[in-house]
C-alpha atoms as a PDB file:
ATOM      1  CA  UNK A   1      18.984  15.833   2.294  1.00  0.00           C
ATOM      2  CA  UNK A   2      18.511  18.519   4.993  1.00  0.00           C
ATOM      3  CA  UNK A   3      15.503  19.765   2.465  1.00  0.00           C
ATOM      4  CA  UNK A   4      13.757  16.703   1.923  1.00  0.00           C
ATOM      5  CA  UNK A   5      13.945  16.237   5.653  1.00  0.00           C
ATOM      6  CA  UNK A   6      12.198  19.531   6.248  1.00  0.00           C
ATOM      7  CA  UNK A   7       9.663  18.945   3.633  1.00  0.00           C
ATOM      8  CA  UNK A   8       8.820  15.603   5.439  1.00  0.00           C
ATOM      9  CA  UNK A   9       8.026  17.288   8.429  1.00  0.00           C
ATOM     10  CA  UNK A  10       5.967  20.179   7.203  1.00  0.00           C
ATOM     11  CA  UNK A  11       3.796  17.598   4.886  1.00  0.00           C
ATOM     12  CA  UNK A  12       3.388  15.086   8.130  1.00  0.00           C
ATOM     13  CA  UNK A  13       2.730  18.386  10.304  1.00  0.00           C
ATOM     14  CA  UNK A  14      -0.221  19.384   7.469  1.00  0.00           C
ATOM     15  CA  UNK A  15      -1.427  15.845   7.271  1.00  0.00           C
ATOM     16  CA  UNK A  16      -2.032  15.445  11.251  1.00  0.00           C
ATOM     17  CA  UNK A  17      -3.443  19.067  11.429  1.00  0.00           C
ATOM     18  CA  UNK A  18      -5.984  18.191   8.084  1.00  0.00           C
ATOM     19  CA  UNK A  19      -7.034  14.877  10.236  1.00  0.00           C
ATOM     20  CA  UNK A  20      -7.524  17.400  13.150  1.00  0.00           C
ATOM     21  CA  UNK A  21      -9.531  19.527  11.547  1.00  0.00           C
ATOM     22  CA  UNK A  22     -11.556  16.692  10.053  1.00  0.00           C
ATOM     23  CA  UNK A  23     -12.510  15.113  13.615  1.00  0.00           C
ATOM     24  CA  UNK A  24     -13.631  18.747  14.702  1.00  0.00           C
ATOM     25  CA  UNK A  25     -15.690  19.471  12.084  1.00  0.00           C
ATOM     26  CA  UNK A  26     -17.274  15.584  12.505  1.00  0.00           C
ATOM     27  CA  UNK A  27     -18.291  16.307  15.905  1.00  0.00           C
ATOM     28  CA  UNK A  28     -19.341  19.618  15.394  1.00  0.00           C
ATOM     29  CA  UNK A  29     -21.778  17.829  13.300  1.00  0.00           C
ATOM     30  CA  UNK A  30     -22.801  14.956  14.654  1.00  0.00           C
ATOM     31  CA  UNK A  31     -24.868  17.489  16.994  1.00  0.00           C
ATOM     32  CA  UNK A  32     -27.266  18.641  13.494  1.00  0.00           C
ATOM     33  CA  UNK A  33     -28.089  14.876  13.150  1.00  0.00           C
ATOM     34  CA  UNK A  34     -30.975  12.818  14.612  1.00  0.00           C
ATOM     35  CA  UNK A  35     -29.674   9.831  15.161  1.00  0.00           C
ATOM     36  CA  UNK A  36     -31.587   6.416  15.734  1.00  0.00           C
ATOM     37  CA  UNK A  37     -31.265   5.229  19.153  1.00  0.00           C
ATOM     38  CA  UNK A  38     -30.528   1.768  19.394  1.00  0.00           C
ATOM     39  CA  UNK A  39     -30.736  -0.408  22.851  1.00  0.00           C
ATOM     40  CA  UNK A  40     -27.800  -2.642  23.503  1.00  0.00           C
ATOM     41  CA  UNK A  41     -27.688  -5.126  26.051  1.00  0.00           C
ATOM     42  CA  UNK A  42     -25.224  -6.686  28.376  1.00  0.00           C
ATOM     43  CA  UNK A  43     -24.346 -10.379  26.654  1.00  0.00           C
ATOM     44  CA  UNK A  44     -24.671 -13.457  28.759  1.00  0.00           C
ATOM     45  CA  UNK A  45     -23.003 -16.026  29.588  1.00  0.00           C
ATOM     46  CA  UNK A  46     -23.597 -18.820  27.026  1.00  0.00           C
ATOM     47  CA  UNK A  47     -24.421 -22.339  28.567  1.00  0.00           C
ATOM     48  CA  UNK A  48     -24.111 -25.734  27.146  1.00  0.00           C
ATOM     49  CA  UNK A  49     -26.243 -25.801  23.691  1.00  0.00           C
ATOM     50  CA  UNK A  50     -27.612 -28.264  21.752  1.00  0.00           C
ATOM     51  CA  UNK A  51     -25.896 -27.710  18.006  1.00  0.00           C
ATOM     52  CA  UNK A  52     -29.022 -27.563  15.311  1.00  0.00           C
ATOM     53  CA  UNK A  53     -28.051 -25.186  13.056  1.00  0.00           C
ATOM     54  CA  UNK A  54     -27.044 -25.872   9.353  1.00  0.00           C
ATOM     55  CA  UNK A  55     -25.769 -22.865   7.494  1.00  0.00           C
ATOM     56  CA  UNK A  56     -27.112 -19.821   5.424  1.00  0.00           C
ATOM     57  CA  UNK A  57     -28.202 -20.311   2.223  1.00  0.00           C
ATOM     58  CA  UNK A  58     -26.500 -17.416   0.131  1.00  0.00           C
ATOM     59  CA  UNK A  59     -27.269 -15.800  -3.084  1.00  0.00           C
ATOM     60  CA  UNK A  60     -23.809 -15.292  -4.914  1.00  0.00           C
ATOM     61  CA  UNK A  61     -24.633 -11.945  -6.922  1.00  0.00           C
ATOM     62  CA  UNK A  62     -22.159 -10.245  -9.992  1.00  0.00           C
ATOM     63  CA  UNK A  63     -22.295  -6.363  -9.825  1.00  0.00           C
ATOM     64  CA  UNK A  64     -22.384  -4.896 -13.619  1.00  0.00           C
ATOM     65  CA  UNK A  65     -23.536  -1.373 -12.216  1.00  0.00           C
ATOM     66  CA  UNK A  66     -24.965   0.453  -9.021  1.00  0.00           C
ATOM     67  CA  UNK A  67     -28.116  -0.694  -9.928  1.00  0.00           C
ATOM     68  CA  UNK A  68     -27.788  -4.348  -9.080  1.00  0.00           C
ATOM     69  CA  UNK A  69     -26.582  -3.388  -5.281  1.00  0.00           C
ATOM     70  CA  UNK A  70     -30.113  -4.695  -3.525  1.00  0.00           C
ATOM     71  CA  UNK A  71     -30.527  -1.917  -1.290  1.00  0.00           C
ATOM     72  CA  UNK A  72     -32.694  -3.483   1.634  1.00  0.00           C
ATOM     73  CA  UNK A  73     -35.841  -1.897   2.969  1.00  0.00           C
ATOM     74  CA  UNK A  74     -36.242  -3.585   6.159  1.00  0.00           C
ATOM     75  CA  UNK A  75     -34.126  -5.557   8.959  1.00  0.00           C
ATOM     76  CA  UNK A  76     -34.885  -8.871   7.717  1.00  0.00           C
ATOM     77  CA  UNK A  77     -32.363  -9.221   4.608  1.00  0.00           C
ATOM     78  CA  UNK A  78     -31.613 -11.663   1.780  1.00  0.00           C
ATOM     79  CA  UNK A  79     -27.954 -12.977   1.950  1.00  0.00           C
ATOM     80  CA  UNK A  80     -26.391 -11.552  -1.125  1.00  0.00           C
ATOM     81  CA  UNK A  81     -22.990 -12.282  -1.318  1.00  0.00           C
ATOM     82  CA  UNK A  82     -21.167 -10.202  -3.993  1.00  0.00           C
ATOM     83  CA  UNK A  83     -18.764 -11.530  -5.947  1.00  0.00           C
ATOM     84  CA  UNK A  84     -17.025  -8.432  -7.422  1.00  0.00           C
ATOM     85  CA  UNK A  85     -17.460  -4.305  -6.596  1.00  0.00           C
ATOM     86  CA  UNK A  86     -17.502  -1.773  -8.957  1.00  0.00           C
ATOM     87  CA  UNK A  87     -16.342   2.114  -8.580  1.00  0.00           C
ATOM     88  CA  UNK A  88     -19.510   4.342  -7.175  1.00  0.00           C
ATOM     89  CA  UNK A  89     -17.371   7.615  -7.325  1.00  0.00           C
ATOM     90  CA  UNK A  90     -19.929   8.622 -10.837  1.00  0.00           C
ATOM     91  CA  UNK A  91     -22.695   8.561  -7.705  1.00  0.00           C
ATOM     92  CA  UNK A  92     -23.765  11.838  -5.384  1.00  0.00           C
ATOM     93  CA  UNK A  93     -22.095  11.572  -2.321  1.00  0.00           C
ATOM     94  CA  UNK A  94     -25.715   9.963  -0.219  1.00  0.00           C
ATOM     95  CA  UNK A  95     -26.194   7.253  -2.540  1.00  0.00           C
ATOM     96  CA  UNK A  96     -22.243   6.130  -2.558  1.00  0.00           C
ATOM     97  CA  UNK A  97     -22.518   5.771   0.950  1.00  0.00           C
ATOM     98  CA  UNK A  98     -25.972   3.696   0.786  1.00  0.00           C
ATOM     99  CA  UNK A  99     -25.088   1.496  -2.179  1.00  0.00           C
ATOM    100  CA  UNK A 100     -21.587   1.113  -0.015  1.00  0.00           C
ATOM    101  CA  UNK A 101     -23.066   0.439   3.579  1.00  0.00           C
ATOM    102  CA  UNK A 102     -26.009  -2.042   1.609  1.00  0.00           C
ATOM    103  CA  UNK A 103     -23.232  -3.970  -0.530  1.00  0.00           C
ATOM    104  CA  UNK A 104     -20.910  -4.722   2.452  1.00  0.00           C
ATOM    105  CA  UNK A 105     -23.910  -5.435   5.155  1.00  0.00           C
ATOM    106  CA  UNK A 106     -25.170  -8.697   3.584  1.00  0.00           C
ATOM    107  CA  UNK A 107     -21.476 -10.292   3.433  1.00  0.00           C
ATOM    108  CA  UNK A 108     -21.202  -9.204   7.187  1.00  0.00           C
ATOM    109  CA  UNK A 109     -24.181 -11.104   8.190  1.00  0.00           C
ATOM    110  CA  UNK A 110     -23.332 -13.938   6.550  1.00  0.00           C
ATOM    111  CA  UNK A 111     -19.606 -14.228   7.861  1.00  0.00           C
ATOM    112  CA  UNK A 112     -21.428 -13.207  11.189  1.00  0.00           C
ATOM    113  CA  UNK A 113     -23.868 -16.307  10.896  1.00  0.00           C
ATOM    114  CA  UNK A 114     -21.366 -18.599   9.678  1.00  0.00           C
ATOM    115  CA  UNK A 115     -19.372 -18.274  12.764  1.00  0.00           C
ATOM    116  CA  UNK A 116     -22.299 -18.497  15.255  1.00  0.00           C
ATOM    117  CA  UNK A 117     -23.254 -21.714  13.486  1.00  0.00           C
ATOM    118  CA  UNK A 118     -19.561 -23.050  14.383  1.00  0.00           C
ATOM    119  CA  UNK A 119     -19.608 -21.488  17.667  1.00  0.00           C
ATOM    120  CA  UNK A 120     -22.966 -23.304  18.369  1.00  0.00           C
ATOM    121  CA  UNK A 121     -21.444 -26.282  17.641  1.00  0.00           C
ATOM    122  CA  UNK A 122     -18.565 -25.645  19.868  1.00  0.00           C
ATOM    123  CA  UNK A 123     -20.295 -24.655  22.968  1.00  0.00           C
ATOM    124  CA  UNK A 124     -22.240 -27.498  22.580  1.00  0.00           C
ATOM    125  CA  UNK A 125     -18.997 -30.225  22.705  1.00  0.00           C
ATOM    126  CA  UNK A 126     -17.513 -28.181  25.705  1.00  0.00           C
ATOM    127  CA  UNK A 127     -18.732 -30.737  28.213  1.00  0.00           C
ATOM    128  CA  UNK A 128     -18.729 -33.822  25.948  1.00  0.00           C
ATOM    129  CA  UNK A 129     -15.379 -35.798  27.357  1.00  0.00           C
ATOM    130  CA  UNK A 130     -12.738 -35.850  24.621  1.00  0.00           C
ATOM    131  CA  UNK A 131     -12.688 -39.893  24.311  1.00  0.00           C
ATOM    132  CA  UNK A 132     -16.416 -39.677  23.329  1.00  0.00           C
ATOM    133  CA  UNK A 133     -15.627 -36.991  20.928  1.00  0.00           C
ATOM    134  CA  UNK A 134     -16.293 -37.935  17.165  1.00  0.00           C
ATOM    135  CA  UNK A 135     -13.886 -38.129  14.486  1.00  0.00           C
ATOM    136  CA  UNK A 136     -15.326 -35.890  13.011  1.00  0.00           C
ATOM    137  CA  UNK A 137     -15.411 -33.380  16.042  1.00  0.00           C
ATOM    138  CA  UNK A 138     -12.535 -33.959  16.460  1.00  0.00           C
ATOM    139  CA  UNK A 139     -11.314 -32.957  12.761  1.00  0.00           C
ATOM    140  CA  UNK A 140     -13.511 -29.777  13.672  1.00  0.00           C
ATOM    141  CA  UNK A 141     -12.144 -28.816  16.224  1.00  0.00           C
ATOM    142  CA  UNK A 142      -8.561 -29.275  15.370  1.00  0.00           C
ATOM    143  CA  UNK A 143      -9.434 -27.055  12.415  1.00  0.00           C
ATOM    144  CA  UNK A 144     -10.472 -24.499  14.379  1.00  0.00           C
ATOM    145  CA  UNK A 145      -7.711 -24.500  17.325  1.00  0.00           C
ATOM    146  CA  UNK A 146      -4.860 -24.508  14.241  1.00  0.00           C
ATOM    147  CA  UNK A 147      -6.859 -21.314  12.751  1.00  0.00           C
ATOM    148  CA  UNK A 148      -7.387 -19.575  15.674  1.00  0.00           C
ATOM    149  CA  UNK A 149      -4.188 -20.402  17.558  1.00  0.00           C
ATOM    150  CA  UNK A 150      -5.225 -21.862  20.892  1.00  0.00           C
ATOM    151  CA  UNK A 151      -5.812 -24.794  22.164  1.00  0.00           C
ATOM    152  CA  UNK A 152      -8.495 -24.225  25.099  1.00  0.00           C
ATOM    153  CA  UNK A 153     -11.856 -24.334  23.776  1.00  0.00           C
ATOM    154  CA  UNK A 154     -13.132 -21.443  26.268  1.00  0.00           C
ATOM    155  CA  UNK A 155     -10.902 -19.207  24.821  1.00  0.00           C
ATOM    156  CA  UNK A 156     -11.867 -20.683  20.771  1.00  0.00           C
ATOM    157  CA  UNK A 157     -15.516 -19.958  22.352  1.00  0.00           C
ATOM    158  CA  UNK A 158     -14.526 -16.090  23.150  1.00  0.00           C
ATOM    159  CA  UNK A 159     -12.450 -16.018  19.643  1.00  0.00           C
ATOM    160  CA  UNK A 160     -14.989 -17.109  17.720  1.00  0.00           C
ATOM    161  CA  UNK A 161     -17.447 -14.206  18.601  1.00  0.00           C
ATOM    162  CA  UNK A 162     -18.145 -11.314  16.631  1.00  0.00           C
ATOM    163  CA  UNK A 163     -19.491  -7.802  16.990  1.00  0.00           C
ATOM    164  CA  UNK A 164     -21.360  -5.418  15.920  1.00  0.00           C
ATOM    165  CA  UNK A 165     -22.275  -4.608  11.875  1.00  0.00           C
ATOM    166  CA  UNK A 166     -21.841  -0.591  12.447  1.00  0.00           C
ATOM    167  CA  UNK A 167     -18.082  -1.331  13.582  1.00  0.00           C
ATOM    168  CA  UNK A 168     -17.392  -3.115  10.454  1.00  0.00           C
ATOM    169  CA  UNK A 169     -18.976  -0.955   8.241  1.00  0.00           C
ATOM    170  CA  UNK A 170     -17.271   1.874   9.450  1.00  0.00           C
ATOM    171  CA  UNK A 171     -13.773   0.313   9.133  1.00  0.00           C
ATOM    172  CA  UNK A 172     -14.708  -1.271   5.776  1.00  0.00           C
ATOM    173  CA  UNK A 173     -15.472   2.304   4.552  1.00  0.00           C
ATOM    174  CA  UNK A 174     -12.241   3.659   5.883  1.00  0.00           C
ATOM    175  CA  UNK A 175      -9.957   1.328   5.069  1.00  0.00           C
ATOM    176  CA  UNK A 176     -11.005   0.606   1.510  1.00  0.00           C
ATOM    177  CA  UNK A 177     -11.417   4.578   1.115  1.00  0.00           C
ATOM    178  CA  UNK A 178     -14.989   3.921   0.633  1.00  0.00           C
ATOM    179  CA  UNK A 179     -14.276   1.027  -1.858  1.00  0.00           C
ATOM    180  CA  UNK A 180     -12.277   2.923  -4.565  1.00  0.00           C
ATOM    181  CA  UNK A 181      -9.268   1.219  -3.209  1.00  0.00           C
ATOM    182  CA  UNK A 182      -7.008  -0.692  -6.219  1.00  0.00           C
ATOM    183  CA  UNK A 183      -7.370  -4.227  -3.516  1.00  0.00           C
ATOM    184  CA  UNK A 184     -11.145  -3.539  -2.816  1.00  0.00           C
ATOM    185  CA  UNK A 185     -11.683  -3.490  -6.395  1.00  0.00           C
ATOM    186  CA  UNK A 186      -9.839  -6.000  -8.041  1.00  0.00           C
ATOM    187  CA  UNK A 187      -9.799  -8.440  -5.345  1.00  0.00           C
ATOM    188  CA  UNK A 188     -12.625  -7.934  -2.970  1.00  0.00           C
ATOM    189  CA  UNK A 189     -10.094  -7.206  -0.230  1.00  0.00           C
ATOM    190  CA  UNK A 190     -12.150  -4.955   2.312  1.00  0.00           C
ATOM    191  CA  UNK A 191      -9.485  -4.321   4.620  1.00  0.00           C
ATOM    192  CA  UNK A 192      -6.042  -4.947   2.993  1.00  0.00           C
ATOM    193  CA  UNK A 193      -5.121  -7.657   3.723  1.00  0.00           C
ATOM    194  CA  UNK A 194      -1.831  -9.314   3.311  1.00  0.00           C
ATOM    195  CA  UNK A 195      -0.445 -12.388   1.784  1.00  0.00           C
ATOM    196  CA  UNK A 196       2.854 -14.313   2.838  1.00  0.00           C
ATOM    197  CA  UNK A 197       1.731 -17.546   1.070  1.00  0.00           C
ATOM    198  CA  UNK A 198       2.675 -17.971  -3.144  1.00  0.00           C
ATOM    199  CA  UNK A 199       0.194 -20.587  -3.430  1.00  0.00           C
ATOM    200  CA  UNK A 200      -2.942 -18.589  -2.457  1.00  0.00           C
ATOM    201  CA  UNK A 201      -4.872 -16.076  -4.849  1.00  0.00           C
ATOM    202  CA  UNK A 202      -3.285 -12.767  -4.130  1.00  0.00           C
ATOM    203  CA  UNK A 203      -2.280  -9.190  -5.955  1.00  0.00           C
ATOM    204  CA  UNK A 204       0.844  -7.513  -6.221  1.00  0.00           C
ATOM    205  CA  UNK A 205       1.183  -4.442  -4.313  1.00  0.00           C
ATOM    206  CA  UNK A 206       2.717  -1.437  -6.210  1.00  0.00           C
ATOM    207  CA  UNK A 207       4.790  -0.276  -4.046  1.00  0.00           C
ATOM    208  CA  UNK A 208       7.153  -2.603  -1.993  1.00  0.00           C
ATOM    209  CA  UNK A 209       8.428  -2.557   1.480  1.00  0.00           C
ATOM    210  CA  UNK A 210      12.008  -2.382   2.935  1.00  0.00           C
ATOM    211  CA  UNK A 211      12.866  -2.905  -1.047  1.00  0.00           C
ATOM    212  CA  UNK A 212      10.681  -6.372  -0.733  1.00  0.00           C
ATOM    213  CA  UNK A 213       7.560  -7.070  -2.939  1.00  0.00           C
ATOM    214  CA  UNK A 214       3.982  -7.384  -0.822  1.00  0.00           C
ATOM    215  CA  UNK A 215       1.247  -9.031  -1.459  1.00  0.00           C
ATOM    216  CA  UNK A 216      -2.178  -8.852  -0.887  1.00  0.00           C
ATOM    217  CA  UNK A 217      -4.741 -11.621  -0.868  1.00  0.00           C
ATOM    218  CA  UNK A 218      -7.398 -12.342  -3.282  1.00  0.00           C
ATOM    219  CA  UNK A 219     -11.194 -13.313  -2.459  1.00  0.00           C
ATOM    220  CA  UNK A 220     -13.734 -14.670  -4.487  1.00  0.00           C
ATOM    221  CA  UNK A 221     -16.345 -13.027  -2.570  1.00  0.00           C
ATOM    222  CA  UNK A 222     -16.700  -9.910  -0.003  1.00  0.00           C
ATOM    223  CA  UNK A 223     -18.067 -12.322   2.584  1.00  0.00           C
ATOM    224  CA  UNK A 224     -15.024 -14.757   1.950  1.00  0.00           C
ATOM    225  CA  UNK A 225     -12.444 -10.936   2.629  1.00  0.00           C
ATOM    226  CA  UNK A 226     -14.775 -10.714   6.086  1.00  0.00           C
ATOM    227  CA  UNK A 227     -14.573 -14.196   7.092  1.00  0.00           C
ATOM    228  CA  UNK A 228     -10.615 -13.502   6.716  1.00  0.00           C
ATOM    229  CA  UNK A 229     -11.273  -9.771   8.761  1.00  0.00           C
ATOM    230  CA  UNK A 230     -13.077 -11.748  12.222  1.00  0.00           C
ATOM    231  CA  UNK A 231     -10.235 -14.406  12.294  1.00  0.00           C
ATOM    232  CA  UNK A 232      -7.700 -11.383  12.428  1.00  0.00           C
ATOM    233  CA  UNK A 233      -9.797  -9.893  15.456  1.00  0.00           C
ATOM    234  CA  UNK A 234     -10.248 -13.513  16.728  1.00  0.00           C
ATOM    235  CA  UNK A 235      -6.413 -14.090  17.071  1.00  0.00           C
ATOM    236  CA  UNK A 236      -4.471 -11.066  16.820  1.00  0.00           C
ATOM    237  CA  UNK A 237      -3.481  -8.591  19.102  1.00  0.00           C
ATOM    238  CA  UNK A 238      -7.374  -7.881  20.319  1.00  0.00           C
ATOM    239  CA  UNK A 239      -7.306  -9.494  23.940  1.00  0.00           C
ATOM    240  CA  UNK A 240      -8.635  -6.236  24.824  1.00  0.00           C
ATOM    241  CA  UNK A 241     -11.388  -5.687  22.562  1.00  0.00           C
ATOM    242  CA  UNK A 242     -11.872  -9.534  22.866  1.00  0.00           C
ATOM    243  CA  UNK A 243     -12.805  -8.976  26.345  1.00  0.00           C
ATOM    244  CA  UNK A 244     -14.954  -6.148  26.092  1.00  0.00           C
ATOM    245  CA  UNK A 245     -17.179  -7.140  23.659  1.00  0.00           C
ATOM    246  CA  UNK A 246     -18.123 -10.183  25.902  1.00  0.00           C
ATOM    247  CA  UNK A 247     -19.716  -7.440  28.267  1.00  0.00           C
ATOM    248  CA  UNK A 248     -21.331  -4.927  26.124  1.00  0.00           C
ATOM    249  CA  UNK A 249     -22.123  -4.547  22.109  1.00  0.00           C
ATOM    250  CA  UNK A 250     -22.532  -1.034  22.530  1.00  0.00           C
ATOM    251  CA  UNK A 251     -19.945   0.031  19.271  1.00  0.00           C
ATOM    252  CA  UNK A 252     -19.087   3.257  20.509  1.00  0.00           C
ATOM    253  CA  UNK A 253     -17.749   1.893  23.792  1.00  0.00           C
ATOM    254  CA  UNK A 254     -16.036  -0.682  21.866  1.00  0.00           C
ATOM    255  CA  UNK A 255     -14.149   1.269  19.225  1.00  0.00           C
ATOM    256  CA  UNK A 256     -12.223   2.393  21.720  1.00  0.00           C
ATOM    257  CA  UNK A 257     -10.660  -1.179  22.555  1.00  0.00           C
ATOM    258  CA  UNK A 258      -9.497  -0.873  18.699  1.00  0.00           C
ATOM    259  CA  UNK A 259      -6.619   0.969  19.460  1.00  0.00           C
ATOM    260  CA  UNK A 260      -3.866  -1.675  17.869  1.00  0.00           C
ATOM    261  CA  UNK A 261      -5.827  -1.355  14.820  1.00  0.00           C
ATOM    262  CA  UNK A 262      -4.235   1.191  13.252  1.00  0.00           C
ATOM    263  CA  UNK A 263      -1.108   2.786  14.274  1.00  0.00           C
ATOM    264  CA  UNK A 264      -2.641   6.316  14.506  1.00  0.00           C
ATOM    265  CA  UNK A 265      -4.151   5.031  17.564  1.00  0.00           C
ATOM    266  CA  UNK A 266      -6.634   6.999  19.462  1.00  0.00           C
ATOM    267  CA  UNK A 267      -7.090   9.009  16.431  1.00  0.00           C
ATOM    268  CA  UNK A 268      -8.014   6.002  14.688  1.00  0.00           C
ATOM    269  CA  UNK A 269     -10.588   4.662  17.558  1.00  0.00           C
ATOM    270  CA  UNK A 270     -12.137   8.315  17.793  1.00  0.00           C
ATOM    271  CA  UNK A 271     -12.677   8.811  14.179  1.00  0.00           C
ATOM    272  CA  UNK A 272     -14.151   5.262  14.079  1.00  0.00           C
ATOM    273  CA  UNK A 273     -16.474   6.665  16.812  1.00  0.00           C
ATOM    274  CA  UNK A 274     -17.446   9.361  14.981  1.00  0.00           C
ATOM    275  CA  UNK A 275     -17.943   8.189  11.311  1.00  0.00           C
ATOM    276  CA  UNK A 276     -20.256   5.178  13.069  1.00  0.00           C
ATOM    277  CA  UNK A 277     -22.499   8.374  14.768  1.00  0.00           C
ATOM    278  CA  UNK A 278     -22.487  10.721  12.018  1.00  0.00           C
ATOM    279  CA  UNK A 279     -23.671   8.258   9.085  1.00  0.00           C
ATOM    280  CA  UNK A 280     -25.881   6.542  11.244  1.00  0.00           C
ATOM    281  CA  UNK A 281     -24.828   3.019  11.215  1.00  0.00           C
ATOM    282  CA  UNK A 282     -25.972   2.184  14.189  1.00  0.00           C
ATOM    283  CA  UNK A 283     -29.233   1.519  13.048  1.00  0.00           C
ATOM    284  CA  UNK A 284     -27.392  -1.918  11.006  1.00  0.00           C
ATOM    285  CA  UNK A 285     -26.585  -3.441  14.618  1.00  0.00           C
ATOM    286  CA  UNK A 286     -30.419  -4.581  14.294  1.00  0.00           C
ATOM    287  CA  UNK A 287     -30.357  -6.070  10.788  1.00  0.00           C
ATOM    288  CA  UNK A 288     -30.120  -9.751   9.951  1.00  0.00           C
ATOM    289  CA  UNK A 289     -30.191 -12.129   7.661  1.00  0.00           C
ATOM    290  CA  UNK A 290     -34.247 -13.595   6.784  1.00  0.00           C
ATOM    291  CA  UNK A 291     -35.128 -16.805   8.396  1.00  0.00           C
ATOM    292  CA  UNK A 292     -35.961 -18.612   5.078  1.00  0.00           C
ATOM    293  CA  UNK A 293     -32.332 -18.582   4.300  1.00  0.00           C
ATOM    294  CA  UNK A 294     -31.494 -20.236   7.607  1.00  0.00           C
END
């Protein structure tokens, strides 16, 4: 017993001094690497709105190889929501990570436009009296104040905003181990996601917890695994990062509000930092989805 113990140690010690070594050499190179500067601005305060938006018009899309990834050429994109992923380990290292970052970004913005289309529509009954609400407001709301746990519609407003695509990315990337991840792969689950509900698609873990089998849910599409990823933000334990992003979108200032995320912590909020500055992902904040589809 007193072996295993000692072996635990030593392989936790190596593991903590590899991760180490990994953020040094990361921000020894960021400083090699041009990278695009983007301007962020200070958010403002949104005022009563007139709800006109519909929703996006998206392009469901089946993956046979690399090939069919769309890889996008300029900020204005089509909304291509896959509805499986494939293994890109056969691909050099550059264009893994650009068929990655280009098969993730279009389910981002659509999940991203989605929600602004129901936060629209929310900002715009804040001052409408709840007697002169419609049924179906009211259905709409309810819906919305179950999901996201709350039941003051200032604080649905603030849950029901998102942030920026270069955040995402990077933790899609990380946590799916840059999509060769047995979830990611088999059931479009970007960010692992669990299940504690029998009756919804999910996957069996293989290994189990505390001797008890997990679960981990099942999406038809990538967009449908981030819709799932900005309700967790939305309601969990974010209040922080919440907060924050309703003052700047500047990603590297809020990675660091991101610290519940993971339970290494800062390590996990300063390696989030980095991967976002040394593969450039910054320059995604800017994309969105083309107006035709809106």
């Amino acid at each position: 017993m007193r072996k295993h113990f000692i072996a635990f140690l030593v392989l936790t010690s190596t593991v903590f001094a590899f991760d180490d070594a990994y953020l040094k050499s990361v921000e020894a190179s960021i400083e090699k690497y041009d990278v695009e500067t983007v301007a962020y601005t200070t958010p403002v305060q949104e005022k009563q709105v007139k709800h006109s938006r519909n929703k996006v018009t998206v392009v469901n899309k089946k993956i046979k190889s690399p090939s069919d990834i769309e890889i996008f050429t300029n900020k204005n994109i089509k909304p291509i929501n896959y509805t499986n992923t494939i293994s890109l380990n056969k691909l050099q290292v550059s264009e893994k990570k650009q068929k990655f970052f280009h098969m993730i970004l279009p389910a981002i913005l659509i999940s991203k436009e989605k929600l602004k289309v129901k936060r629209e529509r929310v900002l715009s009954l804040r001052s409408t009296p709840e007697a002169e609400l419609t049924e179906d407001d009211r259905v709409f709301l309810a819906g919305l104040y179950k999901k996201y746990r709350t039941d003051d519609i200032n604080k649905l407003i603030n849950r029901l905003k998102t942030h920026p695509v270069s955040i995402i990315l990077a933790q899609a990337a990380i946590e799916s181990g840059w999509g060769e991840s047995r979830f990611f792969k088999k059931a479009n689950n970007i960010f692992g996601m669990w299940s504690v509900n029998k009756n919804e698609p999910r996957i069996k873990a293989l290994k189990s917890r505390k001797g008890k089998a997990i679960y981990l849910r099942k999406y038809a599409t990538l967009s449908d695994s981030i819709d799932d990823y900005f309700v967790l933000i939305g309601r969990g334990a974010y209040k922080s990062f919440r907060k924050k992003r309703n003052i700047t979108d500047n990603p590297l200032i809020l990675v660091q509000y991101l610290i519940n995320y993971c339970e290494l912590r800062e390590k996990y909020t300063k390696k989030l930092r980095n991967f976002i500055v040394y593969n450039k992902l910054r320059k995604f904040d800017k994309f969105q989805i083309d107006e035709q589809y809106l």
